[in-house]
C-alpha atoms as a PDB file:
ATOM      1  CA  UNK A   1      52.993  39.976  -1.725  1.00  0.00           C
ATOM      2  CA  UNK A   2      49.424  39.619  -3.306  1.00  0.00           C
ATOM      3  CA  UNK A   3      46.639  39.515  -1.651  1.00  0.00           C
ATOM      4  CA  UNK A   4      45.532  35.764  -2.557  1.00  0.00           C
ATOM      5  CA  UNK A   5      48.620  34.715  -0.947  1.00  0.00           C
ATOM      6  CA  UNK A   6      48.212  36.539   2.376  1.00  0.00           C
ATOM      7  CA  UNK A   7      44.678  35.513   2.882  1.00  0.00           C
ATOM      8  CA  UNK A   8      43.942  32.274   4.801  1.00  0.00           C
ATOM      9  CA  UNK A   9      42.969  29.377   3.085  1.00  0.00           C
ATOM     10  CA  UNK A  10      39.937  27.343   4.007  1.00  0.00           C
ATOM     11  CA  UNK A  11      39.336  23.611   2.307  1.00  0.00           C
ATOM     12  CA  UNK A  12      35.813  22.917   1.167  1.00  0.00           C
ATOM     13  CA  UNK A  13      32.712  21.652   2.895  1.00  0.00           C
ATOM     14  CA  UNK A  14      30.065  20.255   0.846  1.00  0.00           C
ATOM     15  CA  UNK A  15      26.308  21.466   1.913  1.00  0.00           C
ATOM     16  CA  UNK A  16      25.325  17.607   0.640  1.00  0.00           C
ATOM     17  CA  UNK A  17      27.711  15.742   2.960  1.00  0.00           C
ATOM     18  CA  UNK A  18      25.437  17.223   5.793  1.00  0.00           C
ATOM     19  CA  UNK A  19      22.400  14.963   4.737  1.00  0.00           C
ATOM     20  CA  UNK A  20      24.036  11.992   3.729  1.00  0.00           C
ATOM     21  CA  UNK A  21      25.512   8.820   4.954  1.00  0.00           C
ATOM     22  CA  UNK A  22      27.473   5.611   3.497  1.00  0.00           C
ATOM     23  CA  UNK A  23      26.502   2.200   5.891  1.00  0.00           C
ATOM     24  CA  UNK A  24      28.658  -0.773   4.968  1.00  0.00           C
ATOM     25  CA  UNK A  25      26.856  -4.168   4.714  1.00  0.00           C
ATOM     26  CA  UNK A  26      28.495  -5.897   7.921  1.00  0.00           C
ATOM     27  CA  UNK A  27      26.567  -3.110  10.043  1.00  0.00           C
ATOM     28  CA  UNK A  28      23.633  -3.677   8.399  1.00  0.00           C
ATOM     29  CA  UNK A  29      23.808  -7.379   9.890  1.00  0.00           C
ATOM     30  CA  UNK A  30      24.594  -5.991  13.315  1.00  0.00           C
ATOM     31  CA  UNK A  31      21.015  -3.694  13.533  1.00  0.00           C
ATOM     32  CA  UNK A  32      18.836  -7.063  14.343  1.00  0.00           C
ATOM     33  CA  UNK A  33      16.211  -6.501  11.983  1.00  0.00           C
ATOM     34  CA  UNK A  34      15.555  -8.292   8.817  1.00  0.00           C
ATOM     35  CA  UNK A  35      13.944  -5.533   7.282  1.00  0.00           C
ATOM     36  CA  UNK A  36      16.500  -2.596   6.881  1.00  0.00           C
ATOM     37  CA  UNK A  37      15.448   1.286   6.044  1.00  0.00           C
ATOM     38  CA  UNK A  38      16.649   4.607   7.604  1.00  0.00           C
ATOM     39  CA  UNK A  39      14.090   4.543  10.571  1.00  0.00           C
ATOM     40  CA  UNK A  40      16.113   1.160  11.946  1.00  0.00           C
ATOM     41  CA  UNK A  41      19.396   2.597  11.085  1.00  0.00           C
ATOM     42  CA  UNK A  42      18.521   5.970  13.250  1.00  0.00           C
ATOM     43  CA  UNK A  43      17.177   3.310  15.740  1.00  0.00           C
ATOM     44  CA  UNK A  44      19.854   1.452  15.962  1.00  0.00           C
ATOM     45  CA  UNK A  45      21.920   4.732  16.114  1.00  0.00           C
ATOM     46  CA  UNK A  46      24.152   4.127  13.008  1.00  0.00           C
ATOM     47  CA  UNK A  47      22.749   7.098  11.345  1.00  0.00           C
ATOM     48  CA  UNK A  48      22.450  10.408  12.573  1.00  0.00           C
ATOM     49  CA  UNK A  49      18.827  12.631  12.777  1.00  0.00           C
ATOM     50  CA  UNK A  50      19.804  15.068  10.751  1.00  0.00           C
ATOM     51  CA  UNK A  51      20.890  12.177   7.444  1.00  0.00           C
ATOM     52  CA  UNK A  52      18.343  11.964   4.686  1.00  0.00           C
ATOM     53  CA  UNK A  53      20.243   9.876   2.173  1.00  0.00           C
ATOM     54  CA  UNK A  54      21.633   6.609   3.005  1.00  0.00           C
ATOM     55  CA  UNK A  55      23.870   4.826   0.761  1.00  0.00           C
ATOM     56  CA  UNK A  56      25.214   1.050   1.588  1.00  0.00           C
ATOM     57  CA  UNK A  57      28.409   0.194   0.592  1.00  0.00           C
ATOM     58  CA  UNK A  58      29.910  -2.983  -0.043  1.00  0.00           C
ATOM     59  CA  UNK A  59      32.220  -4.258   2.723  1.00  0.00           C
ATOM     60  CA  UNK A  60      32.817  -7.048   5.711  1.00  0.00           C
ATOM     61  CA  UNK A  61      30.966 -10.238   4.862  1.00  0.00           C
ATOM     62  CA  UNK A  62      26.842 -10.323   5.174  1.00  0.00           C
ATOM     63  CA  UNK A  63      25.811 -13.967   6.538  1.00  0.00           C
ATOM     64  CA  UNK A  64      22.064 -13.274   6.419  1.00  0.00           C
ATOM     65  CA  UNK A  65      19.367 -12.487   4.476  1.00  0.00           C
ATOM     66  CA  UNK A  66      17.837  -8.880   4.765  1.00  0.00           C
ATOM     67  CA  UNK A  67      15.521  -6.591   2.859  1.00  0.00           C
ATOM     68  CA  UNK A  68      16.782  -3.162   2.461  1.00  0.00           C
ATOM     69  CA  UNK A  69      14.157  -0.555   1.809  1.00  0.00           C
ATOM     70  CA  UNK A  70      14.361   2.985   0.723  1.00  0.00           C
ATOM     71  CA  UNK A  71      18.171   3.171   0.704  1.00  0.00           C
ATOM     72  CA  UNK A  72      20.565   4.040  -2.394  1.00  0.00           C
ATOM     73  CA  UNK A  73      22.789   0.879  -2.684  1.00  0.00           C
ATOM     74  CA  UNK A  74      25.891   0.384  -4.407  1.00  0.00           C
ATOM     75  CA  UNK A  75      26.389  -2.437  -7.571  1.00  0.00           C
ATOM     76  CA  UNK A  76      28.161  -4.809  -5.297  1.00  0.00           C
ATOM     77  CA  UNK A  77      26.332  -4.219  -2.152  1.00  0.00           C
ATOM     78  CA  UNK A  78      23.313  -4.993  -3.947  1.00  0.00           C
ATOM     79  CA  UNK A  79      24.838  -8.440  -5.103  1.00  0.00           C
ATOM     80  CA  UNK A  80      26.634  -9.287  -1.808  1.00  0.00           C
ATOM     81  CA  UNK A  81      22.344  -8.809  -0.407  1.00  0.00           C
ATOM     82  CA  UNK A  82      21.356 -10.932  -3.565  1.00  0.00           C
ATOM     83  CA  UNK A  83      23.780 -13.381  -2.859  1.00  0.00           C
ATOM     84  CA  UNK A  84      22.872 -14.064   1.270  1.00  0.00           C
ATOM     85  CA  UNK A  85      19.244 -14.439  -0.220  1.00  0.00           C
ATOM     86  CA  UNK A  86      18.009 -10.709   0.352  1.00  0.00           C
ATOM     87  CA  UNK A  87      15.805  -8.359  -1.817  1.00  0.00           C
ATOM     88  CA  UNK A  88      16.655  -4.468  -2.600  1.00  0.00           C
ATOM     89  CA  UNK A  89      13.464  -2.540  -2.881  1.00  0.00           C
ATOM     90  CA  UNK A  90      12.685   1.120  -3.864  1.00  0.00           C
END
């Protein structure tokens, strides 16, 4: 039998899933501020200490207006924010 075949196999861990972190926009709603960046989410314990890059998806509904700061947001997070009257900033 050849070798590759009697070896065991092991799947594949990316060294960039260790820093980063997808937040859907009902949580955002649930941290209790109105401005959102990565300090609230590690205060609000929805991201991890060792997360760098945060990355807000869109899903759940979003009733009220935030600003997200600093965070990579997705095309229709960004207009679900728009649309409840929040900003996206750099």
């Amino acid at each position: 039998m050849p070798l590759q075949r009697r070896l065991p196999k092991f799947g594949f861990n990316s060294r960039k899933a260790r820093y980063a972190a997808a937040i859907r926009t009902d949580a955002l709603s649930r941290c209790g501020e109105e401005v959102i960046d990565l300090a609230v989410l590690r205060k609000a314990k929805l991201v991890g200490r060792s997360k760098v890059r945060v990355k807000v998806i869109a899903a759940g509904k979003l009733d009220k207006a935030l600003v997200v700061r600093g965070l990579i947001v997705s095309r229709g997070a960004r207009e679900m924010i728009e649309a409840a009257g929040g900003t996206v900033e750099p």
